[in-house]
Protein backbone atom coordinates (compact mmCIF):
# COMPACT_ATOMS: atom_id res chain seq x y z
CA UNK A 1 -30.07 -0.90 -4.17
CA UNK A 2 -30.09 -3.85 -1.70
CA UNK A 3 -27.89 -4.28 0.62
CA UNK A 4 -27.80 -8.25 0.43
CA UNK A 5 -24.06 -9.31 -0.72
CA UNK A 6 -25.88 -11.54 -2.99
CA UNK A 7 -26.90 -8.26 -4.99
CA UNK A 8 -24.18 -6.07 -4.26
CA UNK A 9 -21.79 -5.42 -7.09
CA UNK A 10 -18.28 -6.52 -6.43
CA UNK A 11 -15.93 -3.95 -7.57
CA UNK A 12 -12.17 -4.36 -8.23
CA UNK A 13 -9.34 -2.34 -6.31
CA UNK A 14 -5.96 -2.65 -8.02
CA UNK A 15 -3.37 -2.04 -5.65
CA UNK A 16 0.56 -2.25 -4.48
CA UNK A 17 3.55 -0.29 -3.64
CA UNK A 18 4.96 2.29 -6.14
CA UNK A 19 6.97 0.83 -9.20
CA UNK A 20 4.57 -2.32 -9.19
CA UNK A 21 3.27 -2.45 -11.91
CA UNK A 22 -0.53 -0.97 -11.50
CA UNK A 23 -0.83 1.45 -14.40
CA UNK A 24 0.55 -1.03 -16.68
CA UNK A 25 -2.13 -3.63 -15.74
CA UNK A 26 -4.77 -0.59 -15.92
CA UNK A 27 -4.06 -0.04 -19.10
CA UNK A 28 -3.82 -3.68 -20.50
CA UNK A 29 -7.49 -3.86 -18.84
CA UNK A 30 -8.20 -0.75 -21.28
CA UNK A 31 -7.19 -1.86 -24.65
CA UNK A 32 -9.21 -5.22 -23.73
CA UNK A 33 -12.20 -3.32 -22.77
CA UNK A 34 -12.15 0.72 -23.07
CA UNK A 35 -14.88 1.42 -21.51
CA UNK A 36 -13.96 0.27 -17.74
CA UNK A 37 -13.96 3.44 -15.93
CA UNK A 38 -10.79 4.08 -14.33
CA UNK A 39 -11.06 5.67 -10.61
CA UNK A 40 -7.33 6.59 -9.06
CA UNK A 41 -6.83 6.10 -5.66
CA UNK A 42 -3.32 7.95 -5.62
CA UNK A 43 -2.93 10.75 -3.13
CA UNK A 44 -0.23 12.65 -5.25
CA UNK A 45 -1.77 12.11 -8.67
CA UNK A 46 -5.23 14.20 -7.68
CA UNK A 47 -2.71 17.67 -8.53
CA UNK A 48 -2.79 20.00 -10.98
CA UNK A 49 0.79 20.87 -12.37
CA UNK A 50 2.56 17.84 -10.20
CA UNK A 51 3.40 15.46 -13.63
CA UNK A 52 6.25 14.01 -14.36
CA UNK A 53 6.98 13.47 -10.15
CA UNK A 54 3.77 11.77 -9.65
CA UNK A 55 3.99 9.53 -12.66
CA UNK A 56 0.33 10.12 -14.22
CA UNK A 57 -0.74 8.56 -17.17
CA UNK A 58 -0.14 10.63 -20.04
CA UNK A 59 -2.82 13.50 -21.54
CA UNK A 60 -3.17 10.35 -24.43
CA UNK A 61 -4.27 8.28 -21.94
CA UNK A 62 -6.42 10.66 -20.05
CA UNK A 63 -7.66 11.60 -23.13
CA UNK A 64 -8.53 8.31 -24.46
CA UNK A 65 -9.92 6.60 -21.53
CA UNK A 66 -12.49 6.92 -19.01
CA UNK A 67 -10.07 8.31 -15.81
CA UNK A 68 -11.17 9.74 -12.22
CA UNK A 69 -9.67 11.79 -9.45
CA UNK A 70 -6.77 12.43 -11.71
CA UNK A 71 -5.31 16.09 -11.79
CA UNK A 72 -8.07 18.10 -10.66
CA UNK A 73 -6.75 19.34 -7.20
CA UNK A 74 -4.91 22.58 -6.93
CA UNK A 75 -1.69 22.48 -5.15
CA UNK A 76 -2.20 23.63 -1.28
CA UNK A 77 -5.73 23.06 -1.51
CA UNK A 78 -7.13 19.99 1.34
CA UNK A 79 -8.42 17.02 -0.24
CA UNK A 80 -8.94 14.56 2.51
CA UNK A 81 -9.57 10.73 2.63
CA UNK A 82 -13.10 11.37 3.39
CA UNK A 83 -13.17 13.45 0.22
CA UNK A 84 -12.31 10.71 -1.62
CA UNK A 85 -14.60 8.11 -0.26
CA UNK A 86 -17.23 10.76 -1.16
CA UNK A 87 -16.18 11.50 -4.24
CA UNK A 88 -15.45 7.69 -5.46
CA UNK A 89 -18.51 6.45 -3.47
CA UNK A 90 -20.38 8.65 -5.98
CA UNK A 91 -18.49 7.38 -9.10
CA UNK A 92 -18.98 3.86 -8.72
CA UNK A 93 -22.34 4.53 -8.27
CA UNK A 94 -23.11 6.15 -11.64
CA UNK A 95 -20.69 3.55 -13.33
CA UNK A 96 -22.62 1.03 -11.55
CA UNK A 97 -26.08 2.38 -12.93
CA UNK A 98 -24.92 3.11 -16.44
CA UNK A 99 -23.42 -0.91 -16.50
CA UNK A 100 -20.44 0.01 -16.12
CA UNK A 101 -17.82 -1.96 -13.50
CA UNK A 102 -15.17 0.87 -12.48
CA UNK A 103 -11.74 -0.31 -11.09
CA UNK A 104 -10.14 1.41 -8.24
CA UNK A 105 -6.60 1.72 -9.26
CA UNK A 106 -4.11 3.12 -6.47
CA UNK A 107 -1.37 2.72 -4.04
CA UNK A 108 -2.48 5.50 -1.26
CA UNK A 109 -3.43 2.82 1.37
CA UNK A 110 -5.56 5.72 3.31
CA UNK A 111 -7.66 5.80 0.41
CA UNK A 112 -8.76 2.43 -0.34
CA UNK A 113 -8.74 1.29 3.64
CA UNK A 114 -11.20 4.29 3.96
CA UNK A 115 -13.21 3.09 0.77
CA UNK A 116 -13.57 -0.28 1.56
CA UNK A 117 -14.03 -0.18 5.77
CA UNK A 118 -14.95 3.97 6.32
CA UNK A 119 -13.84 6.42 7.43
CA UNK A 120 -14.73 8.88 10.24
CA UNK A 121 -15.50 12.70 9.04
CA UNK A 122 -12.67 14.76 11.02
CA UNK A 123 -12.99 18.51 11.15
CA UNK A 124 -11.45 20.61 9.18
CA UNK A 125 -8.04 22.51 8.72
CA UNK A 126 -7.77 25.55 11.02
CA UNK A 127 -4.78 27.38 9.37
CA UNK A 128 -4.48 29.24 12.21
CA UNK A 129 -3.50 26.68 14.63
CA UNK A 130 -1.64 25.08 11.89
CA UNK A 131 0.78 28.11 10.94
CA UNK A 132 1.57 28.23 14.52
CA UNK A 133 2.41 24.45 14.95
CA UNK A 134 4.54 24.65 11.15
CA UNK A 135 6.37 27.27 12.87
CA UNK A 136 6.92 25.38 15.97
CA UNK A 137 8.34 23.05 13.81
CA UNK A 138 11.23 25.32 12.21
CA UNK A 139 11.94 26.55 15.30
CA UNK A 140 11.73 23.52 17.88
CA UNK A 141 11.99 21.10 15.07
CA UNK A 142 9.86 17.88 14.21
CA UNK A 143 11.22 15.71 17.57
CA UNK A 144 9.44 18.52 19.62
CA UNK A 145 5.92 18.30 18.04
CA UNK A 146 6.44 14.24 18.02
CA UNK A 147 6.94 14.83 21.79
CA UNK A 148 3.59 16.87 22.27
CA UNK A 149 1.69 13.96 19.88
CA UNK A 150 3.22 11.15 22.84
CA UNK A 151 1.39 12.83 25.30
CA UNK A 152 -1.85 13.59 24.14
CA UNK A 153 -2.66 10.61 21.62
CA UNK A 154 0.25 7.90 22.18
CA UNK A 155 -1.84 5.33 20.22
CA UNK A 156 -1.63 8.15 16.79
CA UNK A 157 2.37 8.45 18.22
CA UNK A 158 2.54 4.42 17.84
CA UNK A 159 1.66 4.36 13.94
CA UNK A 160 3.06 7.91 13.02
CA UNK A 161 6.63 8.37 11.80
CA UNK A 162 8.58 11.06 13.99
CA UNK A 163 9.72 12.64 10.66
CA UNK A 164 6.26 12.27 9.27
CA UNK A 165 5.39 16.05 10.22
CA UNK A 166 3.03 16.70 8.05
CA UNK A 167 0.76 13.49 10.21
CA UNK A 168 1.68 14.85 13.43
CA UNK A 169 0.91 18.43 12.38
CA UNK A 170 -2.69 17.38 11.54
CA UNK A 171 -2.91 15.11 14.96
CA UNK A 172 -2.26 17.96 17.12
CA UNK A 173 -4.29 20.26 14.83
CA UNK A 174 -7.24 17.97 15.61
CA UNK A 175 -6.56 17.83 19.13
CA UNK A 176 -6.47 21.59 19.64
CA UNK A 177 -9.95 22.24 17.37
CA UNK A 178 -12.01 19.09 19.45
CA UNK A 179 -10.20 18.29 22.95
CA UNK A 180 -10.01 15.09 21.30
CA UNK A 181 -7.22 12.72 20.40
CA UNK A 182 -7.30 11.74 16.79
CA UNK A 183 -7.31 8.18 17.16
CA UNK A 184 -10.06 8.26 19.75
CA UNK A 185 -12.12 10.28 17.34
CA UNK A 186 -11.68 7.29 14.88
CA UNK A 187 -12.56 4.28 16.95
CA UNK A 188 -15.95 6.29 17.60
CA UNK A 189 -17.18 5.31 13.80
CA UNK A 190 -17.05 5.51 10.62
CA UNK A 191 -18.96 6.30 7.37
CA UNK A 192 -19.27 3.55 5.56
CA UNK A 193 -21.56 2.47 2.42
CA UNK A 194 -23.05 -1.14 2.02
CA UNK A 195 -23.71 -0.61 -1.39
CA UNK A 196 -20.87 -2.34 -2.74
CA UNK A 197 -18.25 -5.29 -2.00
CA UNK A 198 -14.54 -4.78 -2.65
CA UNK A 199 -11.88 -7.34 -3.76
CA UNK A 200 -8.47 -6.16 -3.58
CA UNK A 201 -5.65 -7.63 -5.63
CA UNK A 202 -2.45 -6.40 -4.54
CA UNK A 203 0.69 -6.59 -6.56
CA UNK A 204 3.79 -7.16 -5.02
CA UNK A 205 7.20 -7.54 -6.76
CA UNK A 206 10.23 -9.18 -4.85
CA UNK A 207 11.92 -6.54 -3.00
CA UNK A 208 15.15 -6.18 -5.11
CA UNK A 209 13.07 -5.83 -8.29
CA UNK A 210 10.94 -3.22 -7.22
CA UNK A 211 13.76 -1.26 -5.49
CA UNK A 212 15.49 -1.98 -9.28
CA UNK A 213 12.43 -0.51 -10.89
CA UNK A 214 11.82 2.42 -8.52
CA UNK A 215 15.64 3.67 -8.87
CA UNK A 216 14.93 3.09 -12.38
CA UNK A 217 11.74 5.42 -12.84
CA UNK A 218 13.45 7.82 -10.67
CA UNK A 219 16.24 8.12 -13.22
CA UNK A 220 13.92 8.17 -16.05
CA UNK A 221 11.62 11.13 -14.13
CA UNK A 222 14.57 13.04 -14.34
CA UNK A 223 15.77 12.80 -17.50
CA UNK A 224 12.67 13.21 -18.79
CA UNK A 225 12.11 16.99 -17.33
CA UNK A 226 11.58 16.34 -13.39
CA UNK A 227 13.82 19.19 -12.37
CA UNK A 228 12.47 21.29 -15.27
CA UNK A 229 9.07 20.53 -13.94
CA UNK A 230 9.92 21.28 -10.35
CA UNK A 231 11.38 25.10 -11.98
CA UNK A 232 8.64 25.62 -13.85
CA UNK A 233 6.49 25.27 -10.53
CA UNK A 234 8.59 27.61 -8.71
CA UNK A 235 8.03 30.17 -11.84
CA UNK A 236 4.63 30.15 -11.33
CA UNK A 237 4.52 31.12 -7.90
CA UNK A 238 3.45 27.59 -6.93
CA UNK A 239 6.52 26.56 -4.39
CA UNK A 240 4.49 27.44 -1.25
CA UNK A 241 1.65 25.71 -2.57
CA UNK A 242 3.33 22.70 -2.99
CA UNK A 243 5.84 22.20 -0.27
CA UNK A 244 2.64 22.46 1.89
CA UNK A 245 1.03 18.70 -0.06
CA UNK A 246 4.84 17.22 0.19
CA UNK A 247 4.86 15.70 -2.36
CA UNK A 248 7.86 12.89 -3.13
CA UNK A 249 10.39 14.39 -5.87
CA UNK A 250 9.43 17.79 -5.29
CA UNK A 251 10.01 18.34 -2.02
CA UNK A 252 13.88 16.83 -2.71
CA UNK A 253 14.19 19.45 -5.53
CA UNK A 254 13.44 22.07 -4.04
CA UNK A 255 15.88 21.83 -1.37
CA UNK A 256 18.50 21.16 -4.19
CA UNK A 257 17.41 24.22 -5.74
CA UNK A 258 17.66 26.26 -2.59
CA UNK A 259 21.28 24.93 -2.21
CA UNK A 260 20.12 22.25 0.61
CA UNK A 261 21.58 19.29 -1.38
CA UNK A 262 23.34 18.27 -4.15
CA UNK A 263 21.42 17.26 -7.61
CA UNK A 264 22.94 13.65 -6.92
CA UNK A 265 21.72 14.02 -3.05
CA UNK A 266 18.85 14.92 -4.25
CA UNK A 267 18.19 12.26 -6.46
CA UNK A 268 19.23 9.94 -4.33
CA UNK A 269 16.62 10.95 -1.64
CA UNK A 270 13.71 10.72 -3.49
CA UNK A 271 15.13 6.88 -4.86
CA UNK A 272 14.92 6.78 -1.21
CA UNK A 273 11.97 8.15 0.15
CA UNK A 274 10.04 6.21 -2.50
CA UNK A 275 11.36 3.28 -0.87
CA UNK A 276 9.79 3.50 2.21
């Protein structure tokens, strides 16, 4: 394929924070044209078992349309940005060739900045070195591994959350496996493919009407099974599994369930947590 913009396809990206409104538009696209391949760039949708939390499109949906990257990820198991790019780079490729224009359809920022600029190939998980830093932080708790990230990678410290462990967890994890900071790793290169141009329509709601909706779709997750959902997991043996991808509405569950919080705390956390 040439690499000429002139020749390159230009292929949509559908993005915005959650509660926008992006599935909705998705499937309006659909019933205008049904075969428009649909490839998801949401981080919590790729898991098996992880439903009515995540807010996928329903098994009619799935069923009925052309949909990518949705529930096909065991829960525990690494699936990594440059996964994605891989795996999407390949799909809009064969859409491309069959005549097909895909849409990227996602809010996981990671994702589509990786897509559309690269991404640099990072090693990967040593569970060894990461059992010992999860440990560290029960015991020491998160401020202590936050600490450890200031020192050796303050430019990763600058755009990570203190609380956001799980990001600091893999920083150091990095560190330990290459005597190199994460974020100098990064500005070293990235994988990128010419093949295709990106335009990116973001939507964005006014503030109080997409806090309105998000409290809303919280409420509805919940009445519609979300705690039944999060027992069922725990059933199945699947609570390790899942505690380990954090995943928004289950993590807040489960600490209900283990007497952490109360069901209204715990609703009320994940209203809030989705906010951020």
């Amino acid at each position: 394929m040439s690499n000429s913009s002139e020749n390159r396809p230009v292929i949509p990206v559908l993005t915005g924070p959650t509660a926008s409104g992006k599935t909705g538009v998705a499937v309006r696209l659909l019933e205008e044209n049904p075969r428009i391949p649909i490839i998801s760039a949401d981080s919590r949708q790729i898991y098996r078992y992880l439903d009515i939390g995540t807010d996928k499109p329903d098994k009619g949906l799935l069923e009925k349309y052309d949909f990518h990257l949705v529930d096909f990820v065991e829960p525990g198991d690494r699936y990594t940005a440059f996964d994605f790019v891989e795996d999407a780079s390949r799909l809009i490729d064969n859409s491309v060739k069959a005549g097909r224009l895909p849409l990227i359809c996602g809010g996981t920022g990671l994702y589509i900045k990786s897509l559309v600029e690269g991404i640099v190939e990072i090693p990967d998980d040593d569970f060894s070195i990461r059992n010992r830093l999860e440990d560290e932080a029960i015991e020491k708790g998160p401020k202590y591994l936050f600490e450890k990230l200031e020192k050796i990678d303050p430019l990763e410290a600058r755009k990570t959350h203190p609380h956001n462990i799980k990001r600091i967890i893999r920083a150091l994890e990095i560190y330990e496996m290459t005597g190199r900071p994460k974020s100098e790793i990064i500005a070293s290169g990235s994988k990128k493919t010419d093949d295709f141009l990106y335009k990116i329509y973001c939507l964005l709601p006014p503030r109080e009407a997409l806090y309105n909706k998000i409290n809303k779709r919280v409420d509805e997750m919940i009445a519609g099974g979300l705690l039944e959902e999060v027992e069922n997991l725990i059933r199945a043996g699947l609570k390790e599994q899942v505690e380990k991808v954090n995943v928004m509405g289950y993590s807040e569950l489960f600490k209900y369930l283990d007497g952490e919080l109360s069901l209204d705390s715990s609703v009320n956390l994940i209203k809030q947590n989705t906010r951020r």
